[in-house]
C-alpha atoms as a PDB file:
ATOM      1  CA  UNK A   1       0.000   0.000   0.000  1.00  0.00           C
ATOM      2  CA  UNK A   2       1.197   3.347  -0.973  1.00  0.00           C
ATOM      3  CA  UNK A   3       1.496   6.239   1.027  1.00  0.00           C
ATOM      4  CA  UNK A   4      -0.259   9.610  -0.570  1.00  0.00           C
ATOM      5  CA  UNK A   5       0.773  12.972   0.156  1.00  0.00           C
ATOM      6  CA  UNK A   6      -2.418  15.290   0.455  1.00  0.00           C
ATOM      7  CA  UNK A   7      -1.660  18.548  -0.485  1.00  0.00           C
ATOM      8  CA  UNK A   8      -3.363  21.975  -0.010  1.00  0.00           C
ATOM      9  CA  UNK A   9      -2.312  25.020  -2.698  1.00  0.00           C
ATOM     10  CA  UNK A  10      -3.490  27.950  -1.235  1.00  0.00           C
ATOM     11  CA  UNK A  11      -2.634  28.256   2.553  1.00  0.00           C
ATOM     12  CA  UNK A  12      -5.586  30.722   3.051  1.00  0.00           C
ATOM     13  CA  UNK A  13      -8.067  27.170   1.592  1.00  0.00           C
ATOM     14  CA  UNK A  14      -9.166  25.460   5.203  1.00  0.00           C
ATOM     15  CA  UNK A  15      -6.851  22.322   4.703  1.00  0.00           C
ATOM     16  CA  UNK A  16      -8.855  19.189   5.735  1.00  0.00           C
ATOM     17  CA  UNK A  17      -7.978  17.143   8.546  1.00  0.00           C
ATOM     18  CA  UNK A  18      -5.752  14.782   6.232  1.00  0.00           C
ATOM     19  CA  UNK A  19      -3.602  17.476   4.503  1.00  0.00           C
ATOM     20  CA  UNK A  20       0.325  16.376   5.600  1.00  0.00           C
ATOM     21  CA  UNK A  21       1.607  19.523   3.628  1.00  0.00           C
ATOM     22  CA  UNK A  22       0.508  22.847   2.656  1.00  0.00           C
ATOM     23  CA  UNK A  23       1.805  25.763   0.143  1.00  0.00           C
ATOM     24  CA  UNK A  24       2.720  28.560   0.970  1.00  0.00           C
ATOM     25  CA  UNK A  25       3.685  32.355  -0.689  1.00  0.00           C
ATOM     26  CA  UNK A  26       5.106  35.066   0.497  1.00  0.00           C
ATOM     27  CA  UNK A  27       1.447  36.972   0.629  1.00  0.00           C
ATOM     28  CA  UNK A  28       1.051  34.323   3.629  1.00  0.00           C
ATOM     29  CA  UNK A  29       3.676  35.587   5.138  1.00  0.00           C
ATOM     30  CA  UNK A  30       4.176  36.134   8.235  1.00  0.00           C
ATOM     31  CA  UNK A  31       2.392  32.265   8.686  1.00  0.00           C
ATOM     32  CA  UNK A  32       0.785  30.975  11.235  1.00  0.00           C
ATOM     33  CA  UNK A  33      -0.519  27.405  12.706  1.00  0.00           C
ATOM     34  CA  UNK A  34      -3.439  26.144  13.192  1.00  0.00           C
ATOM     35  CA  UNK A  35      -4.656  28.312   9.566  1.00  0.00           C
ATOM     36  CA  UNK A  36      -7.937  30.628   9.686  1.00  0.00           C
ATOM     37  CA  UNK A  37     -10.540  28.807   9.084  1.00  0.00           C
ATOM     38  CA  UNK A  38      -9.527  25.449  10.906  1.00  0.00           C
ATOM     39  CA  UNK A  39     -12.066  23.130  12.433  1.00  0.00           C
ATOM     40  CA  UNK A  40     -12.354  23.516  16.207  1.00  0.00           C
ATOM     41  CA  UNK A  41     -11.454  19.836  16.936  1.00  0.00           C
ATOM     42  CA  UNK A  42      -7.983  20.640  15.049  1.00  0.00           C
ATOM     43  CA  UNK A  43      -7.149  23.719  17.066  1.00  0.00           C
ATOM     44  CA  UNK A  44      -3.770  24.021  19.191  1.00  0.00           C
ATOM     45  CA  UNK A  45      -1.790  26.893  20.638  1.00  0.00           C
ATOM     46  CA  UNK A  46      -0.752  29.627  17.977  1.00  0.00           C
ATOM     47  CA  UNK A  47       2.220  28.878  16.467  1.00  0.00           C
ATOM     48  CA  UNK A  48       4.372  30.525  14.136  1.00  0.00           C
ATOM     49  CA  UNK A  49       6.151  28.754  11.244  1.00  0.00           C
ATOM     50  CA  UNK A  50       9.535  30.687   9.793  1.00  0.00           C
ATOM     51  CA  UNK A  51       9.505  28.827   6.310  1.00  0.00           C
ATOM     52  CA  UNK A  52      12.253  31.109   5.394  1.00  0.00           C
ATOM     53  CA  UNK A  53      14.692  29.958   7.264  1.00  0.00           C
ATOM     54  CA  UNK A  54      15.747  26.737   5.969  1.00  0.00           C
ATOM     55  CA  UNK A  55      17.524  26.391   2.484  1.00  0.00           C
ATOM     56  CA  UNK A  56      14.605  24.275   1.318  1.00  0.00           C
ATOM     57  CA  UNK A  57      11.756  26.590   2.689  1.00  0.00           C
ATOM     58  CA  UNK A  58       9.761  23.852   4.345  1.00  0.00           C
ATOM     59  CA  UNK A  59       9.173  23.920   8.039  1.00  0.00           C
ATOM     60  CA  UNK A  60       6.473  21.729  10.203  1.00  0.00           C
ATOM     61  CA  UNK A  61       4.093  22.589  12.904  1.00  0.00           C
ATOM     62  CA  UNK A  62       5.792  21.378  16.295  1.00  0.00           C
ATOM     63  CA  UNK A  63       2.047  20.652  17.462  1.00  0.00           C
ATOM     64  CA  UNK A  64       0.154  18.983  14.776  1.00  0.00           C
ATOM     65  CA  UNK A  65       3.228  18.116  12.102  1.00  0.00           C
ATOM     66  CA  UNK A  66       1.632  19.662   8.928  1.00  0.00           C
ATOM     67  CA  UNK A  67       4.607  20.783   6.710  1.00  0.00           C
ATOM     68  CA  UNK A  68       4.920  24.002   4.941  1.00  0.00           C
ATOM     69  CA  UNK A  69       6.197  24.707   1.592  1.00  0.00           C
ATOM     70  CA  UNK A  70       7.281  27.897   0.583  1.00  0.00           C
ATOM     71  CA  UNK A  71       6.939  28.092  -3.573  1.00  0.00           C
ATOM     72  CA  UNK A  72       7.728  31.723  -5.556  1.00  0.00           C
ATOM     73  CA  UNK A  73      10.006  34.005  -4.925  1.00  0.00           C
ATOM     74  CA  UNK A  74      11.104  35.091  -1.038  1.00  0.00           C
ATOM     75  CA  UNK A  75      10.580  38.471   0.075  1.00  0.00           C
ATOM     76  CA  UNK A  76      13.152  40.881   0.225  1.00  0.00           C
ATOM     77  CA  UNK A  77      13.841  43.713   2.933  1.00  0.00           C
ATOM     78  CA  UNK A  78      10.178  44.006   5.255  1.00  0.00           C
ATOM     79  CA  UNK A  79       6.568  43.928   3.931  1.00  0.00           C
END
């Protein structure tokens, strides 16, 4: 049996409660777990991701493991 990576394209959808990785964009930015828009049941303490800071731009939630992917081009300077 495989294994299949769910994955949500717009970090501002509601990912569902079997989405193991989500993209990301710099409008996202500065990001945030659990997401607006998450059911109640799937709720933790606000955490926030810095998907910036690795080389690969991928960074998990230390609560609830969903992975981050930042995709585009990284910010420069503030916003």
């Amino acid at each position: 049996m495989s294994a299949t990576k769910n994955v949500v394209d717009n970090a501002t959808a509601t990912p569902n409660e079997t989405a193991t990785e989500v993209a990301v964009t710099a409008h996202d930015l500065p990001l945030a777990c659990p997401r607006p828009g998450a059911p109640l049941w799937a709720r933790h303490p606000r955490v926030f991701i810095d998907v910036l800071r690795s080389e690969t731009g991928e960074a998990a939630c230390p609560y609830c493991g969903t992975r981050y992917r930042f995709t585009g081009e990284r910010p420069s300077g503030h916003h």
